[in-house]
N, C-alpha and C. Protein backbone atom coordinates (compact mmCIF):
# COMPACT_ATOMS: atom_id res chain seq x y z
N UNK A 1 22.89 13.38 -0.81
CA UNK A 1 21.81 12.82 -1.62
C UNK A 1 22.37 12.19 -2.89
N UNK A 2 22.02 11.20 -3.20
CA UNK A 2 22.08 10.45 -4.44
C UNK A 2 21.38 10.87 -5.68
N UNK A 3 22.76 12.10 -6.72
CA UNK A 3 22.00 12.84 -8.00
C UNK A 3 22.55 11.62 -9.34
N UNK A 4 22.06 10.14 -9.10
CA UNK A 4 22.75 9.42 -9.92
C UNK A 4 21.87 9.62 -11.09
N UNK A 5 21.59 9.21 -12.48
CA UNK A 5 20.65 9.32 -13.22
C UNK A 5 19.11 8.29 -12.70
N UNK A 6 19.60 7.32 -12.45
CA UNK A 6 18.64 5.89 -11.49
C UNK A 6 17.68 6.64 -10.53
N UNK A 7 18.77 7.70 -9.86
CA UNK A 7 17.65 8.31 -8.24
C UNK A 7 17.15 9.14 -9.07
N UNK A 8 17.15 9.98 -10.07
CA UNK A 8 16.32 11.17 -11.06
C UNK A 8 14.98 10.62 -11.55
N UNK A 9 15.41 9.50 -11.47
CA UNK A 9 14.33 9.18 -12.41
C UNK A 9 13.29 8.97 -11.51
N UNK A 10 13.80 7.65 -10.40
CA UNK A 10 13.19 7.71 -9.25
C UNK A 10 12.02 8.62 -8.81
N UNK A 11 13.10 9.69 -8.19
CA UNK A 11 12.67 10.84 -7.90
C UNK A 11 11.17 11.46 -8.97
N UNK A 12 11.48 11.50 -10.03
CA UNK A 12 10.45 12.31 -10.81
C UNK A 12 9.15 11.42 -10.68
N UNK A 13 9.36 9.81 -10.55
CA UNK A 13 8.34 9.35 -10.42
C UNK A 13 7.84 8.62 -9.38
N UNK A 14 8.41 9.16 -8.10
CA UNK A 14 7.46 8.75 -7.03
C UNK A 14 7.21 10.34 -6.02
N UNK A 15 5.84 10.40 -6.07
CA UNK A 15 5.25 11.25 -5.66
C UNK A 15 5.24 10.38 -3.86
N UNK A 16 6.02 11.21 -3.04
CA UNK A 16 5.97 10.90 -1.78
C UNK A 16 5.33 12.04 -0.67
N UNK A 17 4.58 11.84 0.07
CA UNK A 17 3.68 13.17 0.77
C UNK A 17 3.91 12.90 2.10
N UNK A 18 4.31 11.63 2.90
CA UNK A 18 4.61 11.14 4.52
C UNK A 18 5.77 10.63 4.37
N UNK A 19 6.29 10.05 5.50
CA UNK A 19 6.83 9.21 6.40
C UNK A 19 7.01 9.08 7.49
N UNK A 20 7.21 7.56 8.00
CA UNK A 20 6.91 7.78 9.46
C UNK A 20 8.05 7.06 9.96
N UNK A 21 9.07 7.34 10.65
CA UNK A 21 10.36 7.07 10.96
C UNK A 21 10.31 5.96 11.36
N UNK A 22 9.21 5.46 12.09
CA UNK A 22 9.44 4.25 12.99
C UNK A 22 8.21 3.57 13.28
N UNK A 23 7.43 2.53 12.83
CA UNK A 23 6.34 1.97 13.09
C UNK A 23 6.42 0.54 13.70
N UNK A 24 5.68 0.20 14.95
CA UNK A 24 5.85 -1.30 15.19
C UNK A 24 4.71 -2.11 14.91
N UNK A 25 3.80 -1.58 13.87
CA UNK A 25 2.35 -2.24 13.56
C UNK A 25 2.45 -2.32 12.19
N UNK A 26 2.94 -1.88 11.74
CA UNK A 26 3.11 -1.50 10.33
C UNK A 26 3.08 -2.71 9.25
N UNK A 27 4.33 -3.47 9.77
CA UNK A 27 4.84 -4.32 8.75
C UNK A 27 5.23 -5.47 9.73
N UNK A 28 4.17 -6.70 10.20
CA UNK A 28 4.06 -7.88 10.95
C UNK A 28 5.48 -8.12 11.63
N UNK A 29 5.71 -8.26 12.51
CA UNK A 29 7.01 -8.63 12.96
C UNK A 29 8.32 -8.20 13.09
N UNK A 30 7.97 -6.80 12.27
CA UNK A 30 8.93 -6.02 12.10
C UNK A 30 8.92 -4.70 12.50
N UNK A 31 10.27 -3.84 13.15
CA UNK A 31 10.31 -2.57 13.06
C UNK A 31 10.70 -1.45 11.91
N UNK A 32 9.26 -1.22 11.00
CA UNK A 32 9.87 -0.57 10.01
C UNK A 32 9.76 0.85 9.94
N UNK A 33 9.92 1.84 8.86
CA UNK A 33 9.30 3.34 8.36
C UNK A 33 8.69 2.82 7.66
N UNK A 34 7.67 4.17 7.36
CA UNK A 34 6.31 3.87 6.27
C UNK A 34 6.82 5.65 5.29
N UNK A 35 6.54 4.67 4.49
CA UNK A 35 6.60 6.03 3.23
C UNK A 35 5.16 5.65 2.84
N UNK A 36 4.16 7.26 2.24
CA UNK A 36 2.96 7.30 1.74
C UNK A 36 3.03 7.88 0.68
N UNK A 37 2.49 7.69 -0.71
CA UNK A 37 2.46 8.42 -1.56
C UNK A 37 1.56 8.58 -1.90
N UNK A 38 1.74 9.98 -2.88
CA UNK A 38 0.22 10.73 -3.14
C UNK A 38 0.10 10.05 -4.41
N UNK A 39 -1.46 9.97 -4.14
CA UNK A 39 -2.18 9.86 -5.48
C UNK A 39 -3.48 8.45 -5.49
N UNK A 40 -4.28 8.03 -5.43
CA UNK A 40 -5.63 7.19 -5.86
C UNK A 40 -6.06 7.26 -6.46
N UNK A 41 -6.32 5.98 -7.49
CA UNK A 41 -7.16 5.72 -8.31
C UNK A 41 -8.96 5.62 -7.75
N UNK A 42 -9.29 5.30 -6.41
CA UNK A 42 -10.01 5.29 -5.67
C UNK A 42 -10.47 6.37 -5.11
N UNK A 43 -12.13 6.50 -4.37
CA UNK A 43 -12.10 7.61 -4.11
C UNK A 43 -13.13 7.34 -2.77
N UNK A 44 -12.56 6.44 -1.97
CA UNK A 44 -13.76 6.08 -0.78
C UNK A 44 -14.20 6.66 0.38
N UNK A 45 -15.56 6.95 0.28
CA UNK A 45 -16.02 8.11 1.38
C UNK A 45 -15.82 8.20 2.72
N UNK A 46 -14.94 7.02 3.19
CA UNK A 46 -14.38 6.92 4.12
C UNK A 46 -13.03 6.97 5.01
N UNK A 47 -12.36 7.07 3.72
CA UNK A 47 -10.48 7.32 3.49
C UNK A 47 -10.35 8.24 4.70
N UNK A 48 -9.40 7.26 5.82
CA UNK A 48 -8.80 8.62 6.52
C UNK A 48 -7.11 9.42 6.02
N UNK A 49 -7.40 8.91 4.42
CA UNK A 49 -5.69 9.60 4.31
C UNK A 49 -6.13 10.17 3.03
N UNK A 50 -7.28 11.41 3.61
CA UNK A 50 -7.45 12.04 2.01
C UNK A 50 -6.69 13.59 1.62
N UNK A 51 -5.89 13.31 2.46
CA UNK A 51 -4.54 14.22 2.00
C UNK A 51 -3.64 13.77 0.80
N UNK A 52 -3.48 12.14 1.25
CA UNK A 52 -2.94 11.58 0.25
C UNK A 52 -3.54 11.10 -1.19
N UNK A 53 -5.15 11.02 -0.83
CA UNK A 53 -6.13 10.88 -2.32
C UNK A 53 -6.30 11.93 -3.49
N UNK A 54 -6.86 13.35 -2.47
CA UNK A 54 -7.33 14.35 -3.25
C UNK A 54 -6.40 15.47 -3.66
N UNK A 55 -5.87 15.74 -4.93
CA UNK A 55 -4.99 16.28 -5.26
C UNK A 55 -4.83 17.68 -4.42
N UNK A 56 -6.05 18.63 -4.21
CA UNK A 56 -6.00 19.44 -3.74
C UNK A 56 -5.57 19.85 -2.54
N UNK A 57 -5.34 18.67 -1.60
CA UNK A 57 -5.18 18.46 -0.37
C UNK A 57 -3.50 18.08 -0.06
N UNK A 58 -2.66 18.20 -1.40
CA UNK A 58 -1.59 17.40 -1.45
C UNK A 58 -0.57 18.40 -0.51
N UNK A 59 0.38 18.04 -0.01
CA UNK A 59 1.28 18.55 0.86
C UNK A 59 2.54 18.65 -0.40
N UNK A 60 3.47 19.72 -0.12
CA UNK A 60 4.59 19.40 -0.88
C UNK A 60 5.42 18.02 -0.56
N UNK A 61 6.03 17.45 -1.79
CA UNK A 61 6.39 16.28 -1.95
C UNK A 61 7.62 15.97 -1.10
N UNK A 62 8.46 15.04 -0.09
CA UNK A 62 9.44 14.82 -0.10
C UNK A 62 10.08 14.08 -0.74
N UNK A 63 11.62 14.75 -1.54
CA UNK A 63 11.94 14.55 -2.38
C UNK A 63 12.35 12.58 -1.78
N UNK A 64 13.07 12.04 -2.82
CA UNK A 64 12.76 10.55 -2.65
C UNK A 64 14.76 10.45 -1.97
N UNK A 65 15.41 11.45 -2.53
CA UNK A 65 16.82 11.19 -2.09
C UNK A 65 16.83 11.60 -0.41
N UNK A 66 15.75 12.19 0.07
CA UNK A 66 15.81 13.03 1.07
C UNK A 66 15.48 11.34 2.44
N UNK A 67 14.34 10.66 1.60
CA UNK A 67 14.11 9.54 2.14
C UNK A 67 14.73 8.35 2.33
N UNK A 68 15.52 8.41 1.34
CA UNK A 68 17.05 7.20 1.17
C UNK A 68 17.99 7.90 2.40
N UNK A 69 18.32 9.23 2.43
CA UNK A 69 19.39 9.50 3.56
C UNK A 69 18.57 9.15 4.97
N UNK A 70 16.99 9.23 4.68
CA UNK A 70 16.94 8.97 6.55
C UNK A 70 17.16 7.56 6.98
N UNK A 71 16.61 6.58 5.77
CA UNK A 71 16.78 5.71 5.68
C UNK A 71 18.17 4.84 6.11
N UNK A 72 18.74 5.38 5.39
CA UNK A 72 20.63 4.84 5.30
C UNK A 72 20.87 5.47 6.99
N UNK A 73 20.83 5.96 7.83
CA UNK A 73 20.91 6.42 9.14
C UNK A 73 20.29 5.49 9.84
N UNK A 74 19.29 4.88 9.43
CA UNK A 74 18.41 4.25 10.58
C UNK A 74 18.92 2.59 10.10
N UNK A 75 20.06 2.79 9.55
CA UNK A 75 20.16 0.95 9.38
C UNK A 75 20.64 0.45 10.35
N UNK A 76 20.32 -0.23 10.79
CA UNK A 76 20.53 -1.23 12.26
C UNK A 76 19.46 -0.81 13.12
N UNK A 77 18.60 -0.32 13.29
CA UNK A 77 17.31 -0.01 13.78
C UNK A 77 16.08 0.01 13.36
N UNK A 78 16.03 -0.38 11.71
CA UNK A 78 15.33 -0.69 11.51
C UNK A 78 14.94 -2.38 10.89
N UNK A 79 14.08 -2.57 10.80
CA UNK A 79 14.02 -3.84 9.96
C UNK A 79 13.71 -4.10 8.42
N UNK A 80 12.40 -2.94 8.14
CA UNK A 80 11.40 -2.93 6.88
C UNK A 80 11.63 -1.50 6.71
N UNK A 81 10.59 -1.52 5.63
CA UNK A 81 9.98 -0.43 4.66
C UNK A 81 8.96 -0.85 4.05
N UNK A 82 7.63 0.05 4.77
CA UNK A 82 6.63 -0.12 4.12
C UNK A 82 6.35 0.91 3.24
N UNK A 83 5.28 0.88 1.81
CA UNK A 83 5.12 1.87 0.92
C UNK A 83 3.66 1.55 1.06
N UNK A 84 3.03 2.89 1.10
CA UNK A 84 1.65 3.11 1.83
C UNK A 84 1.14 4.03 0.58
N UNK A 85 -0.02 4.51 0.92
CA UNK A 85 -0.54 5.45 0.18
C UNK A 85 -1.68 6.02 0.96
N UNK A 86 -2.76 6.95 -0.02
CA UNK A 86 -2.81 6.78 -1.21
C UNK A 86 -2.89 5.33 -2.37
N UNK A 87 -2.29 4.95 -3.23
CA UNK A 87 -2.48 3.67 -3.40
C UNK A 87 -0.78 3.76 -4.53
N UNK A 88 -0.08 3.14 -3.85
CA UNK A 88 1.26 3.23 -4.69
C UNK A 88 1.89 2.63 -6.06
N UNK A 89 0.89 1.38 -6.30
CA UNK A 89 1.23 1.13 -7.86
C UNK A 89 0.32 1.82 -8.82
N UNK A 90 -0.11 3.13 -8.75
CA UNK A 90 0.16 4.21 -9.51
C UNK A 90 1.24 4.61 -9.89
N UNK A 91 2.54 4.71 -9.11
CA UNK A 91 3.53 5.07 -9.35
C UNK A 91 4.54 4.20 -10.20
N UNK A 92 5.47 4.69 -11.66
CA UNK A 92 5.97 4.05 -12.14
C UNK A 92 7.58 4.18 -11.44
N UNK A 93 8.00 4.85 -10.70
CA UNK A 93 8.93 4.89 -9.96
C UNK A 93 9.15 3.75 -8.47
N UNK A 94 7.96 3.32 -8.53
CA UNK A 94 7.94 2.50 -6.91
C UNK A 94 8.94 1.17 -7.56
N UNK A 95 9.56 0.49 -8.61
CA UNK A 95 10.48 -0.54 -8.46
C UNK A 95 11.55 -0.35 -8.27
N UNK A 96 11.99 1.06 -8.72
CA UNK A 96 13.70 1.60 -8.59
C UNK A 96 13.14 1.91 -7.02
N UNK A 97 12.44 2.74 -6.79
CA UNK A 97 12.54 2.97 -5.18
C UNK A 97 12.74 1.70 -4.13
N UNK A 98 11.77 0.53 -4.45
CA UNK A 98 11.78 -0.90 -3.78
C UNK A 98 13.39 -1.35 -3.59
N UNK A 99 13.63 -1.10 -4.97
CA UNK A 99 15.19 -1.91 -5.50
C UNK A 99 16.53 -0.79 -4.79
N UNK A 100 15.68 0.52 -4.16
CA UNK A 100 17.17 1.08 -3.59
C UNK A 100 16.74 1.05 -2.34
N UNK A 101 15.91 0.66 -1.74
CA UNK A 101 15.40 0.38 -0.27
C UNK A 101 15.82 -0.99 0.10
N UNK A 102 15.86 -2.09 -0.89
CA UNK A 102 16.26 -3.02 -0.36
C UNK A 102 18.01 -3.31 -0.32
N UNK A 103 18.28 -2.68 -1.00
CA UNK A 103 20.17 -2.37 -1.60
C UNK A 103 20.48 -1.68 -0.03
N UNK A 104 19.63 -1.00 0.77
CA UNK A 104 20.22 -1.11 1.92
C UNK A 104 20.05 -1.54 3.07
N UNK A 105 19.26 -2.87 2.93
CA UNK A 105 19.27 -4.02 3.56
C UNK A 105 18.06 -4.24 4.16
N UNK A 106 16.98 -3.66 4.08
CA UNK A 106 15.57 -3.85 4.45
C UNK A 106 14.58 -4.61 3.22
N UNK A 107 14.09 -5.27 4.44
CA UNK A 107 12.63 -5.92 4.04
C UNK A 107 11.73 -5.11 3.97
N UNK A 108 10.63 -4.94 2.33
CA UNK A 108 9.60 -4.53 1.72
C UNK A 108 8.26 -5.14 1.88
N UNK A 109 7.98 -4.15 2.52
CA UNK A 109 6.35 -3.94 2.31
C UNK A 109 5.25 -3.45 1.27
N UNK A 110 4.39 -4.03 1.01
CA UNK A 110 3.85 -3.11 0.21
C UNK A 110 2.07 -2.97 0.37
N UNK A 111 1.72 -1.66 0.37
CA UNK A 111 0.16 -1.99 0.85
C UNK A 111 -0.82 -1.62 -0.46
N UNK A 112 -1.87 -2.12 -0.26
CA UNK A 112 -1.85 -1.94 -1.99
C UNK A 112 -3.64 -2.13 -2.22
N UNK A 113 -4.66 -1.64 -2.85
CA UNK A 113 -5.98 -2.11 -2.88
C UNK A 113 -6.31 -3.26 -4.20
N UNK A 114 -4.71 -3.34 -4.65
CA UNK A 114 -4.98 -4.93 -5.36
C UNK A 114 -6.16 -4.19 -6.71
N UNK A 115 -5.81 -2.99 -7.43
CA UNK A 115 -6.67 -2.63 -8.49
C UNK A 115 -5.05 -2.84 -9.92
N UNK A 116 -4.22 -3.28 -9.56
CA UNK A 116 -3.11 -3.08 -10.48
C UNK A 116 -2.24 -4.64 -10.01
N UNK A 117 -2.75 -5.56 -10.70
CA UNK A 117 -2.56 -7.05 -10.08
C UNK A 117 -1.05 -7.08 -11.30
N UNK A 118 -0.95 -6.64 -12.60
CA UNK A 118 0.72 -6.55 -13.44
C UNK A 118 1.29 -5.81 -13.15
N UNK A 119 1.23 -4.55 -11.79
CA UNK A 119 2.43 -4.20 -11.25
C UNK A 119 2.95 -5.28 -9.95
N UNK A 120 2.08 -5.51 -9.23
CA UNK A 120 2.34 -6.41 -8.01
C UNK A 120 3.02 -7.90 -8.30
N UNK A 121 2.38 -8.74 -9.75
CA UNK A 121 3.09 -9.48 -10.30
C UNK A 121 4.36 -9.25 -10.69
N UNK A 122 4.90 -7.98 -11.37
CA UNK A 122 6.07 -7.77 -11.46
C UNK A 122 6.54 -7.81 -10.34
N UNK A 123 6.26 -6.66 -9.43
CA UNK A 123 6.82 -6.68 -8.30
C UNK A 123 7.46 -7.82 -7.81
N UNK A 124 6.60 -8.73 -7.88
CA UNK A 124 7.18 -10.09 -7.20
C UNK A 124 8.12 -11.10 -8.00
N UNK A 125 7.84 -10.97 -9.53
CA UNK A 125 8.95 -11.88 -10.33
C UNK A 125 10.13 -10.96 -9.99
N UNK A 126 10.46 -9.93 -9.95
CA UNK A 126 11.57 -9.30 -9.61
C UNK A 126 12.30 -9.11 -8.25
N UNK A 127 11.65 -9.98 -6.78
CA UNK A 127 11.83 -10.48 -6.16
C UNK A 127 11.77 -8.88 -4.87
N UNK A 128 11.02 -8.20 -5.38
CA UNK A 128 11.29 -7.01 -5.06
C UNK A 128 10.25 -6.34 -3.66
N UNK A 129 9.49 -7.81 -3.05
CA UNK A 129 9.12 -7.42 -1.93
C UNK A 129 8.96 -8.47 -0.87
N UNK A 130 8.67 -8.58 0.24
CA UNK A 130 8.36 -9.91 1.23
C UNK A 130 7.18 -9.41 1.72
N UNK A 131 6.67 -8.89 1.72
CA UNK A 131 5.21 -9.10 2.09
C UNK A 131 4.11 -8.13 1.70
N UNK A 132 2.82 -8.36 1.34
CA UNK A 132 1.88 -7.63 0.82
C UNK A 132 0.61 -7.47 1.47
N UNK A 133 0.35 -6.28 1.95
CA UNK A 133 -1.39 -6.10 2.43
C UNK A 133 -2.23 -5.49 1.31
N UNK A 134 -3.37 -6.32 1.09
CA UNK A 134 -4.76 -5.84 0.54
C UNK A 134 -5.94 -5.60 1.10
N UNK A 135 -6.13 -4.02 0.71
CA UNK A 135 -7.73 -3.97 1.51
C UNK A 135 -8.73 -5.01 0.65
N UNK A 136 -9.75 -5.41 1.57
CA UNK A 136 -10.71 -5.99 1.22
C UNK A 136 -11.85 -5.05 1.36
N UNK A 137 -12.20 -4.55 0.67
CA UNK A 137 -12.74 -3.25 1.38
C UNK A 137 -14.55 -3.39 1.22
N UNK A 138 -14.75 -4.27 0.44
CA UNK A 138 -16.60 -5.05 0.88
C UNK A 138 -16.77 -6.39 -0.07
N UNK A 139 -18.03 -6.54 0.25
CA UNK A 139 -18.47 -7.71 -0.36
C UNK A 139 -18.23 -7.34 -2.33
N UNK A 140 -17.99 -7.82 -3.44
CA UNK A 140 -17.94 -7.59 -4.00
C UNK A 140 -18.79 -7.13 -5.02
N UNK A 141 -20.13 -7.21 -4.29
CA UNK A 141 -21.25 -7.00 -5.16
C UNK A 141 -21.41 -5.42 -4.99
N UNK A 142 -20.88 -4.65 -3.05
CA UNK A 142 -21.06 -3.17 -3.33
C UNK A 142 -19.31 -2.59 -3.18
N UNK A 143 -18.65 -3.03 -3.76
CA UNK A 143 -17.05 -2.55 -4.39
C UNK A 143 -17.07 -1.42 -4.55
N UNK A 144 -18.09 -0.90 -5.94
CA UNK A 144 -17.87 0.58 -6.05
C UNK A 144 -18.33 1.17 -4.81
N UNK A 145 -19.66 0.87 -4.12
CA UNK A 145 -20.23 2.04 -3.62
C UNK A 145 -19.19 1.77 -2.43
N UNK A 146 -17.87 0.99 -2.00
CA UNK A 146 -17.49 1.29 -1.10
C UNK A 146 -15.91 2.27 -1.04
N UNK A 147 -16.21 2.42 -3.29
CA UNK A 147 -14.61 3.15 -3.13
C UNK A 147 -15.23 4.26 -4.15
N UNK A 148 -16.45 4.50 -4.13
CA UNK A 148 -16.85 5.94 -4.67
C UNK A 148 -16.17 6.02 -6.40
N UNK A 149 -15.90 4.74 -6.82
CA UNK A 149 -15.43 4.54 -8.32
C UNK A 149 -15.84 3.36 -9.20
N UNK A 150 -15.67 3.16 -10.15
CA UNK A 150 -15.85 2.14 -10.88
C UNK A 150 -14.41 1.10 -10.50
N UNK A 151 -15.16 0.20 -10.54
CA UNK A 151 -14.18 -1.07 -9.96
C UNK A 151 -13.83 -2.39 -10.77
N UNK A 152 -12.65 -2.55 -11.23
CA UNK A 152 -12.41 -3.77 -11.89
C UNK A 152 -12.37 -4.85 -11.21
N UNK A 153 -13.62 -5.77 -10.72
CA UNK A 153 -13.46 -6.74 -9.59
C UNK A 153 -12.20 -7.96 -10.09
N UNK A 154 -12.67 -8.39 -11.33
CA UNK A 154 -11.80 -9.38 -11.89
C UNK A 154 -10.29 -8.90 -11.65
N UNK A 155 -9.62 -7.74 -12.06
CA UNK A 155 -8.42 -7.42 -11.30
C UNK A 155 -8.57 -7.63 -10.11
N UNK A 156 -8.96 -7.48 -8.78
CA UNK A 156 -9.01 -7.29 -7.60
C UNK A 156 -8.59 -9.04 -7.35
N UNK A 157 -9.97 -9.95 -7.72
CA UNK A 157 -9.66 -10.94 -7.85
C UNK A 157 -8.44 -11.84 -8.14
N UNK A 158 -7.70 -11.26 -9.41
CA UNK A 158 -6.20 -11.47 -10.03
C UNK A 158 -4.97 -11.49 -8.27
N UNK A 159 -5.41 -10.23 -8.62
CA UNK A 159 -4.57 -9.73 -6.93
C UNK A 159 -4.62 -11.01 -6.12
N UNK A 160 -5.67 -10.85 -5.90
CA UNK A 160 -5.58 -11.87 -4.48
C UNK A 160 -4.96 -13.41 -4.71
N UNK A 161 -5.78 -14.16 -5.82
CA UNK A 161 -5.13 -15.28 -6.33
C UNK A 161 -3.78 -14.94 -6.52
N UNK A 162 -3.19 -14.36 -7.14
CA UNK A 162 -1.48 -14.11 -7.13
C UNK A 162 -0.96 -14.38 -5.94
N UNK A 163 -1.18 -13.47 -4.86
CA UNK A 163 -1.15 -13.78 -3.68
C UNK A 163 -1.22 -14.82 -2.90
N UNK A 164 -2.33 -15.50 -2.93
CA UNK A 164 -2.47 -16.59 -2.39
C UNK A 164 -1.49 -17.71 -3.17
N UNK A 165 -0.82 -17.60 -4.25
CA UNK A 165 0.15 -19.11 -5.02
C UNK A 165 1.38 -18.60 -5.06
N UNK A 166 1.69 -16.81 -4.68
CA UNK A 166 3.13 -16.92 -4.85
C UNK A 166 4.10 -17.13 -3.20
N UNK A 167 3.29 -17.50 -2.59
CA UNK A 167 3.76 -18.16 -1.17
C UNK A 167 4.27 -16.88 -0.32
N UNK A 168 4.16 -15.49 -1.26
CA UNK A 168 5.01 -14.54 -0.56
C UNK A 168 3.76 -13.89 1.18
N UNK A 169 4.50 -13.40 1.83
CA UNK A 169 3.69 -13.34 3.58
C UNK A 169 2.52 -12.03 2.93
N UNK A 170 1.31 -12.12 2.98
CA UNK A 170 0.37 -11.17 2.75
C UNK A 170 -0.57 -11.28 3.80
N UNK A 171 -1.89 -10.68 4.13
CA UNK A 171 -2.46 -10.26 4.52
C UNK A 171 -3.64 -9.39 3.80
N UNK A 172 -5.01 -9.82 4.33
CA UNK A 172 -6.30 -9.07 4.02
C UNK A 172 -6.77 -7.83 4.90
N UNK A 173 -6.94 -6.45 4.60
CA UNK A 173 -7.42 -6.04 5.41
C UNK A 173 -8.76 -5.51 5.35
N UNK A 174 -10.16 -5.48 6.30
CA UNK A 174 -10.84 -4.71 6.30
C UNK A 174 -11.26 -3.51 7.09
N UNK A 175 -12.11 -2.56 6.75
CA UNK A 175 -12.75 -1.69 7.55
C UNK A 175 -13.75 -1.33 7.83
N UNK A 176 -14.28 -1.66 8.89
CA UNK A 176 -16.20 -1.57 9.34
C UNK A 176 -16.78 -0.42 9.28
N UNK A 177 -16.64 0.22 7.62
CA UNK A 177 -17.18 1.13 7.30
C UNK A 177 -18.75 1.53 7.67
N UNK A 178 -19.17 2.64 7.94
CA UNK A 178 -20.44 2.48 8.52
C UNK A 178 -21.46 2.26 6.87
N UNK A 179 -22.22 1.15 7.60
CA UNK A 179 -23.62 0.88 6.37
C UNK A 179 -23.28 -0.65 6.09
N UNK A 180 -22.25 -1.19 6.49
CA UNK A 180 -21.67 -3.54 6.27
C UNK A 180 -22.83 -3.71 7.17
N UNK A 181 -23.07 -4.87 6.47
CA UNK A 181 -24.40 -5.22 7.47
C UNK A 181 -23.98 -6.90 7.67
N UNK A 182 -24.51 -7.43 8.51
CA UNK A 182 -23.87 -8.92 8.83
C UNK A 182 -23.70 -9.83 7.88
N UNK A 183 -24.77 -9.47 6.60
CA UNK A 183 -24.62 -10.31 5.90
C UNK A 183 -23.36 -10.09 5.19
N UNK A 184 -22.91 -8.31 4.79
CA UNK A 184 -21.89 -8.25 3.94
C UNK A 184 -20.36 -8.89 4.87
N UNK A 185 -20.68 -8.89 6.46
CA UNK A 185 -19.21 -9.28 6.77
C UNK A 185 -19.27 -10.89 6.83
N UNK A 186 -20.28 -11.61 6.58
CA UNK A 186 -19.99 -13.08 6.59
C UNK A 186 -19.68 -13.40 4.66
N UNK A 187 -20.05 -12.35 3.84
CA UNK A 187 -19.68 -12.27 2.56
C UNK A 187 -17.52 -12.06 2.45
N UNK A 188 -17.27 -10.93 3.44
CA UNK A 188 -16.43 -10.45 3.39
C UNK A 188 -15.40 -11.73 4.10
N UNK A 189 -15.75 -12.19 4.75
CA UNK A 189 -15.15 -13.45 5.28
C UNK A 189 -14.94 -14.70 4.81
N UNK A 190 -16.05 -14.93 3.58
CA UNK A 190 -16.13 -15.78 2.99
C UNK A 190 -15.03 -15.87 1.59
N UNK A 191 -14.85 -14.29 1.09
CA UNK A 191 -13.73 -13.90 0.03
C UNK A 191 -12.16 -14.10 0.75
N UNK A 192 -12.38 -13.80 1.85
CA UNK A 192 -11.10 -13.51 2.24
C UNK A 192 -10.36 -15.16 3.32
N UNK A 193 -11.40 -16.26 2.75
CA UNK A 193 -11.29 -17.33 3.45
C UNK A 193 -10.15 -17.99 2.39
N UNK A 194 -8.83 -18.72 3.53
CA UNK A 194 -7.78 -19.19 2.39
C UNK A 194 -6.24 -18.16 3.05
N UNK A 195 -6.63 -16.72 3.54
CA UNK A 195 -5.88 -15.58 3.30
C UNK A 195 -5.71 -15.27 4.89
N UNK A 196 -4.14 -14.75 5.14
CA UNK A 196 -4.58 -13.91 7.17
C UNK A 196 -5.84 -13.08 6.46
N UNK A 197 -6.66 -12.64 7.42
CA UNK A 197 -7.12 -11.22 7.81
C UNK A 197 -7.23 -10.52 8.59
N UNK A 198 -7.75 -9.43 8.74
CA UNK A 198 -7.89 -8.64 9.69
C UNK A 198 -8.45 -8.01 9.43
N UNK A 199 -9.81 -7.17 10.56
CA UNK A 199 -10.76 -6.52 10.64
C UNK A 199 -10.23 -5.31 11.63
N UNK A 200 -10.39 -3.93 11.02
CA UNK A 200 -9.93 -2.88 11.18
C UNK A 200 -11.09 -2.09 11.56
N UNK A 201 -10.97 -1.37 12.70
CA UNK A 201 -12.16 -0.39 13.21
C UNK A 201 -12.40 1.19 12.86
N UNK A 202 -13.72 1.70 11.81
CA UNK A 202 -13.84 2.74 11.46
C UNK A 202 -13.49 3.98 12.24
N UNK A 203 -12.52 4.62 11.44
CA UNK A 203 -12.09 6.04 12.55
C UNK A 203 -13.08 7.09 11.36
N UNK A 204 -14.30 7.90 12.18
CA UNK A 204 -14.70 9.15 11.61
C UNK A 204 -13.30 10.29 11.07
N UNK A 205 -13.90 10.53 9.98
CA UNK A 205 -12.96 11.55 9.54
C UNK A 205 -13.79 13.00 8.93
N UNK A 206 -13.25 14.11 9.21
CA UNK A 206 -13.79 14.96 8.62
C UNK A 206 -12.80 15.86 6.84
N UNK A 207 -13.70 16.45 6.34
CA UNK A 207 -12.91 16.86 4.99
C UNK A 207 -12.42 18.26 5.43
């Protein structure tokens, strides 16, 4: 494991709760792992990863050096690295993590609900990812009632425009949460016109 001062710091600040060794859906075109980290600013009544939302539900953390060694093993078999959540630019550790994921030769993912549009901008002046997914997660008029929080649409907005001019490969995603009604998915289509998307099918979840 890497006890450099860089991975410490790392380490202290990325709260990691999954990974998934090997995904071929994950990250477009590529065979990558998915790392998830704990923690949301969001709180939507529909989340099927509320292990990773609700603190109480949190799994012990894997440490972040533990994830660089599986990593460094799987080079030549893999392609990417996606960073999932939960919602990960919470974390002030996710650029040193990006920046030692790509130091060993993988392409970055990053999935993101686009509520933190000056980390993702950094992210990208620092050249520190190739491709980005955003949930679209409703029409913007019911935002909160679809993430159970108060919602900065104008950030959300930021997000996406960034996206759409910094030429980098992104993607929209939604989910046919139960209660969208036709009008909200020809709304939802209409925001996300300009952008890929994709329409994602509600999995019931229980707490």
């Amino acid at each position: 494991m890497d006890n450099s001062p860089a991975h410490a710091t790392t380490a202290a600040a990325l709260r990691i709760g999954g990974y998934v060794p090997c995904s071929l859906s994950d990250f477009p075109g590529r065979i990558a792992a998915v790392v998830f980290t704990q923690g949301c600013n969001w709180r939507c009544p529909w989340c099927h990863n509320a292990a990773l939302v609700y603190p109480e539900q949190f799994t012990p953390t894997i440490p972040v050096g533990d994830i660089l060694t599986r990593l460094t093993h799987r080079r030549g078999k893999l392609d990417g690295v996606v960073v999932s959540g939960g919602e990960p630019t919470l974390h002030a550790g996710l650029a040193d993590f990006l920046r030692q994921v790509r130091a060993l030769g993988f392409a970055s993912k990053l999935d993101t609900n686009g509520s933190h549009p000056e980390i993702v901008r950094a992210l990208l002046d620092a050249h520190l990812l190739d491709y980005v997914a955003m949930d679209l997660k409703a029409p913007w008029s019911r935002y909160a009632e679809a993430t159970g929080s108060p919602v900065d649409l104008a950030a959300l907005a930021e997000t996406l425009a960034l996206l759409r001019t910094s030429g980098i490969e992104h993607q929209l995603r939604t989910t046919r949460w139960p209660g969208l009604t036709e009008p909200d998915f020809a709304e939802i289509a209409q925001i996300a016109a300009g952008s890929p998307h994709v329409w994602q099918d509600y999995r019931a979840v229980t707490r």
